[in-house]
Protein backbone atom coordinates (compact mmCIF):
# COMPACT_ATOMS: atom_id res chain seq x y z
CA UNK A 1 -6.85 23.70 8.61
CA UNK A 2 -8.16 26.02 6.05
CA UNK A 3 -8.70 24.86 2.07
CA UNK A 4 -10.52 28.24 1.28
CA UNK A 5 -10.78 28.52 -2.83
CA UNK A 6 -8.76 25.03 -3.42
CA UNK A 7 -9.58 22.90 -5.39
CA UNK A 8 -10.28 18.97 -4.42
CA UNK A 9 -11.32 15.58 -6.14
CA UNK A 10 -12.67 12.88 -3.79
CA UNK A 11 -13.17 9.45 -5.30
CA UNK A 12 -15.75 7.54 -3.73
CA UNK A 13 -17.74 10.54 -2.62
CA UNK A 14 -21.45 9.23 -2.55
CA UNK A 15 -21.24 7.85 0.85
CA UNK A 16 -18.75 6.51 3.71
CA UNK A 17 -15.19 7.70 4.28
CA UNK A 18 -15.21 10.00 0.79
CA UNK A 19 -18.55 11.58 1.59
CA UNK A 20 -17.16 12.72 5.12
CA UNK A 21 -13.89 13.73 2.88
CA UNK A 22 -15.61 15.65 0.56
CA UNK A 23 -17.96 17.49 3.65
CA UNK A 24 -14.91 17.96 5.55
CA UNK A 25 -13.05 19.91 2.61
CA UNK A 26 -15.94 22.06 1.72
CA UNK A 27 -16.52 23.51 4.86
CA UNK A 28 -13.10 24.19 5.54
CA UNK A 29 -13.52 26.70 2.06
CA UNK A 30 -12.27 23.94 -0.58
CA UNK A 31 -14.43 23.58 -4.19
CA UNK A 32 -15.02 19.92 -4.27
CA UNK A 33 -15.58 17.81 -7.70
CA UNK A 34 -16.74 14.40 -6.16
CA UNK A 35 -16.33 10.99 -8.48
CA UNK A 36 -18.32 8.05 -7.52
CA UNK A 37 -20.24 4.98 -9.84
CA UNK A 38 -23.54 5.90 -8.00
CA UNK A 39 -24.92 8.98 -9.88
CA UNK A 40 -28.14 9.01 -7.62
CA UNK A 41 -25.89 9.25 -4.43
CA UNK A 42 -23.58 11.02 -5.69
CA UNK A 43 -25.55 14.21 -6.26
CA UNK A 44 -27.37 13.87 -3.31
CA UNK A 45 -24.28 14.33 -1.68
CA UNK A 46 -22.87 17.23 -4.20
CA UNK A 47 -26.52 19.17 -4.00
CA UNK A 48 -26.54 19.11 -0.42
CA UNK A 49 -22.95 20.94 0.01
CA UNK A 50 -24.19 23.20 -2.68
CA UNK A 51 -27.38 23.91 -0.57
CA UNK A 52 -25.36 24.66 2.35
CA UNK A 53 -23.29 27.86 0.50
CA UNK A 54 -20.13 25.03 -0.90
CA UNK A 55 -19.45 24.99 -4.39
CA UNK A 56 -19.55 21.57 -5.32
CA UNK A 57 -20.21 19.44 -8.29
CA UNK A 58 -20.99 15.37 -9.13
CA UNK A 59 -19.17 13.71 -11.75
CA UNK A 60 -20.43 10.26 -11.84
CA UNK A 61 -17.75 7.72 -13.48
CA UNK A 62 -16.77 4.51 -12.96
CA UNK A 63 -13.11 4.69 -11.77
CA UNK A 64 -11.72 1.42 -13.61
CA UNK A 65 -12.63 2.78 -17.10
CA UNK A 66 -9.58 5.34 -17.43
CA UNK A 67 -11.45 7.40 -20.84
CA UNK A 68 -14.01 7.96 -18.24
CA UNK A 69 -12.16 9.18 -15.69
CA UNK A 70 -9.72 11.22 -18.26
CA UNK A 71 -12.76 13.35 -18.96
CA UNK A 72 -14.38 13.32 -15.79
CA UNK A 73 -11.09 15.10 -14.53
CA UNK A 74 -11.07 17.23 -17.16
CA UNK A 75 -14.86 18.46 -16.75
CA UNK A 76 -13.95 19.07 -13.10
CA UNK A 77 -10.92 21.39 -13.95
CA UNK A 78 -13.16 23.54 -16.21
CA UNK A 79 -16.27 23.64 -13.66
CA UNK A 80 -13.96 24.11 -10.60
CA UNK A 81 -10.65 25.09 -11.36
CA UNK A 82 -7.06 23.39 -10.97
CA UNK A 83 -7.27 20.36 -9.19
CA UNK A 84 -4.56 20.93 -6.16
CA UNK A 85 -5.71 18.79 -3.90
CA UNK A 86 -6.57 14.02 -4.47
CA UNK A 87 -8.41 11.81 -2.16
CA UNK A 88 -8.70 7.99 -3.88
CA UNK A 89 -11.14 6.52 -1.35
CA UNK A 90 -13.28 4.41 -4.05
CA UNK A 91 -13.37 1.03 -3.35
CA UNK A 92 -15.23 -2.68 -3.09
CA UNK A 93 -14.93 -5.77 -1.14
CA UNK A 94 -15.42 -9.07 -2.38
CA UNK A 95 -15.37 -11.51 0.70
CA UNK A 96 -14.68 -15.35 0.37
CA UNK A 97 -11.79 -17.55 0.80
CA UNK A 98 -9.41 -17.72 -1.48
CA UNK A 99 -9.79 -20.79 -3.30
CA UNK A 100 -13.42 -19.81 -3.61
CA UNK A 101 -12.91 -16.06 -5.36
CA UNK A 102 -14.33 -16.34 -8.69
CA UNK A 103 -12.04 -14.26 -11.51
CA UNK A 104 -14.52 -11.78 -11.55
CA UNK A 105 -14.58 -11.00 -7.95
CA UNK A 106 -10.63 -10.94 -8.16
CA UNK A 107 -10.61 -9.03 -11.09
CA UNK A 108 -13.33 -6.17 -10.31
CA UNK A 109 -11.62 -5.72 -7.07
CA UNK A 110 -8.56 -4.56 -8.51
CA UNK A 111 -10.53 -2.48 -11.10
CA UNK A 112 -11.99 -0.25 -8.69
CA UNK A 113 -9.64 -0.53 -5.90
CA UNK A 114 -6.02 -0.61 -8.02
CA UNK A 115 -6.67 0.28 -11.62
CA UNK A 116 -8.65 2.98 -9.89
CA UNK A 117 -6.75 4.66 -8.02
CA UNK A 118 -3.91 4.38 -11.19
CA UNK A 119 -6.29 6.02 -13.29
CA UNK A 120 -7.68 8.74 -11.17
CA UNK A 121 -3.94 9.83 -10.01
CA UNK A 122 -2.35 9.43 -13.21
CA UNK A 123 -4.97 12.26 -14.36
CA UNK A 124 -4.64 14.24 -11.95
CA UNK A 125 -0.67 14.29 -11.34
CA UNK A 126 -0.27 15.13 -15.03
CA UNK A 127 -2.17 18.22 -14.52
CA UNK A 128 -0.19 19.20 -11.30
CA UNK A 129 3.31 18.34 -12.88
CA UNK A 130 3.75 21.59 -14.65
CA UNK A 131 1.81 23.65 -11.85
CA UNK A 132 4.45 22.14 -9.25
CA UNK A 133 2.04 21.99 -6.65
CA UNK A 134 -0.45 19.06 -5.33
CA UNK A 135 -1.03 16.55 -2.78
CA UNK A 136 -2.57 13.04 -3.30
CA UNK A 137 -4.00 10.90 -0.68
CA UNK A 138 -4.81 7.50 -1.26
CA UNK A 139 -7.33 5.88 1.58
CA UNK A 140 -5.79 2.13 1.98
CA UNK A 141 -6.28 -0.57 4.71
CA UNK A 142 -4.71 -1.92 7.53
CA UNK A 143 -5.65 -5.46 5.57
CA UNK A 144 -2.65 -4.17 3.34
CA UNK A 145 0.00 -4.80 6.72
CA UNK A 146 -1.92 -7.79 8.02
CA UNK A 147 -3.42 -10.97 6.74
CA UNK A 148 -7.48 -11.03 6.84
CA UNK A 149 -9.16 -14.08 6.72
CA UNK A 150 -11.63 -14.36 3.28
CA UNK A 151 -10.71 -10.70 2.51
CA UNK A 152 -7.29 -12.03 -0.22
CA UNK A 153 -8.61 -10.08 -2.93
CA UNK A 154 -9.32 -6.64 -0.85
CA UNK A 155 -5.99 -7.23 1.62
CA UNK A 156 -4.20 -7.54 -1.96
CA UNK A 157 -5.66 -4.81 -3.58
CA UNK A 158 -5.07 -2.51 -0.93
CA UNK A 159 -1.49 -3.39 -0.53
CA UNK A 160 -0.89 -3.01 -4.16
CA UNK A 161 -2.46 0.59 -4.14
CA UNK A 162 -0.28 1.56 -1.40
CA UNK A 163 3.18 1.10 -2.90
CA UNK A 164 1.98 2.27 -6.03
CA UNK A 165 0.90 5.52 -3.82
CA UNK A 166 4.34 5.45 -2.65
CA UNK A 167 6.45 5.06 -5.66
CA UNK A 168 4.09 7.55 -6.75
CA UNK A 169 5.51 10.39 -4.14
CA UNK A 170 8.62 9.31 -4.89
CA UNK A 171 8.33 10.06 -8.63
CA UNK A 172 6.33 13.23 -8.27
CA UNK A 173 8.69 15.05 -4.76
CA UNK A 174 10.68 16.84 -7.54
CA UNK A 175 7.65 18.70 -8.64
CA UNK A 176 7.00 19.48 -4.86
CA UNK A 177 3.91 16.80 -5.01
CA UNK A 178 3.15 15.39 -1.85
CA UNK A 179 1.65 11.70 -2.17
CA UNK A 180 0.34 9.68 0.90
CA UNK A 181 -1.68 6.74 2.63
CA UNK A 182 -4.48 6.74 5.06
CA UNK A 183 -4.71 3.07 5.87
CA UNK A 184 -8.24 2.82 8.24
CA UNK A 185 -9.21 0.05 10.43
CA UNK A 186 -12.93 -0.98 11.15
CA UNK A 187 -14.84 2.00 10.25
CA UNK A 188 -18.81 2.58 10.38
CA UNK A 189 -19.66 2.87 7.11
CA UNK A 190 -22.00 0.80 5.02
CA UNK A 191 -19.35 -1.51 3.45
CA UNK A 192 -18.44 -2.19 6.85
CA UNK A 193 -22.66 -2.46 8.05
CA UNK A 194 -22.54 -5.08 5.55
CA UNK A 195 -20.10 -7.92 6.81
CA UNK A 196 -22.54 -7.62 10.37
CA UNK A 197 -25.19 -10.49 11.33
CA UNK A 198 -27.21 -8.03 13.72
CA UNK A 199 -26.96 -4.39 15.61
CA UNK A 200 -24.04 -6.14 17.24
CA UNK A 201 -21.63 -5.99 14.28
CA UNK A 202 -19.60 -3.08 16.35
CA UNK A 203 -18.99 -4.98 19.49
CA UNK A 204 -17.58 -7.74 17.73
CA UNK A 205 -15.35 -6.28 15.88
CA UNK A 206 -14.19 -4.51 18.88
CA UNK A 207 -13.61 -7.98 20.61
CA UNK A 208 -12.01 -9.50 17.96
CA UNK A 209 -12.12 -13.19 16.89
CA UNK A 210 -9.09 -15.90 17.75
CA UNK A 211 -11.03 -18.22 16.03
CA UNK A 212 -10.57 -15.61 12.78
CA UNK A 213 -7.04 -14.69 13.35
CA UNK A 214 -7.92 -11.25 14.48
CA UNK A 215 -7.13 -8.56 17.19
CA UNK A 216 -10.00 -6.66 18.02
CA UNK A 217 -9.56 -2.77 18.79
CA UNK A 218 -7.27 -1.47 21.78
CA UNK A 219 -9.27 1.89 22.09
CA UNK A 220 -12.12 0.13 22.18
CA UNK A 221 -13.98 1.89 19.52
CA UNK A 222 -14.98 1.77 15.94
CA UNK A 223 -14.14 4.30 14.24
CA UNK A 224 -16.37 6.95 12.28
CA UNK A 225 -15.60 8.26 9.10
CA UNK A 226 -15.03 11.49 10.64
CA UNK A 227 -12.39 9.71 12.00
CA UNK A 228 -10.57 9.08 8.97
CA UNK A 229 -11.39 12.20 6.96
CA UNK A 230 -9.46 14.10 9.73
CA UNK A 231 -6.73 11.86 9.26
CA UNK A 232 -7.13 12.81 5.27
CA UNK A 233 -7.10 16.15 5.60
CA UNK A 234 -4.18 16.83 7.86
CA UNK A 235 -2.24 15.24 5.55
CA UNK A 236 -3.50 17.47 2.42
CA UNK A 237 -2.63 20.23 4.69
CA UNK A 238 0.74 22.52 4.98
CA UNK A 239 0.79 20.87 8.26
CA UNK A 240 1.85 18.39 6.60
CA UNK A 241 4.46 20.02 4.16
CA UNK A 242 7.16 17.82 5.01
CA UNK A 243 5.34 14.51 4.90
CA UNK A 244 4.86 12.51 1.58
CA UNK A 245 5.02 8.44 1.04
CA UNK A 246 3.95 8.04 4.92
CA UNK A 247 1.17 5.81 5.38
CA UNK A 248 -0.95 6.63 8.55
CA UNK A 249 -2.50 3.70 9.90
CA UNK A 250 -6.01 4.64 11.87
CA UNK A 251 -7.38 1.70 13.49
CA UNK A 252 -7.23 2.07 16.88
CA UNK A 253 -3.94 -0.14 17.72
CA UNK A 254 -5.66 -3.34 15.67
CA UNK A 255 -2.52 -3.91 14.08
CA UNK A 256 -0.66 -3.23 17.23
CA UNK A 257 0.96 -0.77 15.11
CA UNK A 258 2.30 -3.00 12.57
């Protein structure tokens, strides 16, 4: 898969799943404009691709305030060029059980993770409408098809973000826009580093937990963000010409492909 002189925005491209996004792209040719709230990471990650020969550029914004993101989009269309190609991977988790979620955890988690991705698409899609070209990914969860224990606000979120993905592609198919779902499982990456008690966070998630509800992994792996980002990019891809509101689950048969 080749994006050579394409242009991409990746949300959430400071670390995790949209940092290996926005690596993939650029060095498979693409011009990536990366959006993430942490400024410091953020251009870490953009310098470094520009070190290595990428063109490449930060444009730190907090995806639930949609001025921000209006002219964050904007600034990357003048510095890079059309925008053809979307990745929405921004997100948080706010774990607790239900009754216990303060509004603020429910209501930041659907900033970011909802409102976000609403924002950032509703940007970008106006720009491709009269071009009649695009393709919009939206990284999800397999929490969307399945109930998690203490993870209501995220599952929610998540499930939200992928019909509005959907309704999305259905809207935008006449303009030949192509809009679809990655929806990972466990994957190494620090928000998932984060819910672990020691170096043995992997294995149990792997095993899975009847006392939690949950299946652990039939391929007996977690997977790595490279993992996902391949997923990504195959759909952005003419491989994937024909495909649009699909959601591609990538969990390794946790959801016993629910």
């Amino acid at each position: 898969m080749e994006f050579k002189d394409r242009t991409a925005l990746v949300t959430g491209a400071a670390q995790g799943i949209g940092e290996a996004v926005a690596r993939a792209l650029a060095a498979r040719g693409a011009r990536v404009a990366g959006l993430d709230a942490n400024e410091e990471r953020l251009s870490g990650v953009m310098d470094d691709l520009g070190a290595r020969g990428h063109r490449a550029a930060a444009f730190p914004v907090d995806v639930a305030d949609s001025q921000a993101v209006e002219r964050a989009v904007d600034r990357a269309e003048r510095a890079l060029g059309p925008i053809e190609m979307l990745v929405n991977v921004a997100g948080v988790l706010r774990m607790g059980q239900a009754v216990a979620l303060s509004d603020e955890d429910w209501e930041r988690t659907f900033a970011v993770n909802t409102r976000g991705v609403f924002h950032v698409s509703r940007a970008v899609a106006r720009r491709m409408i009269p071009r009649r070209s695009g393709a919009i990914v939206t990284v999800g969860s397999n929490a969307a098809r399945t109930p998690r224990m203490h993870m209501a606000a995220y599952a929610a979120s998540k499930a939200a973000v992928t019909m509005f993905t959907k309704c999305l592609g259905l809207e935008l198919a006449e303009h030949d826009i192509r809009c679809n779902v990655v929806s990972p499982g466990s994957t190494d990456t620090p928000m998932q580093r984060a819910l672990w008690a020691d170096d043995r966070g992997a294995q149990a998630v792997i095993a899975g937990s009847l006392a939690a509800f949950r299946l652990g992994i039939p391929l007996n792996r977690i997977a790595t963000p490279g993992d996902v980002a391949d997923a990504v990019l195959f759909l952005l891809s003419d491989r994937a010409r024909h495909i649009t509101m699909h959601d591609l689950c990538v969990d390794g048969g946790a959801t016993l492909g629910a």
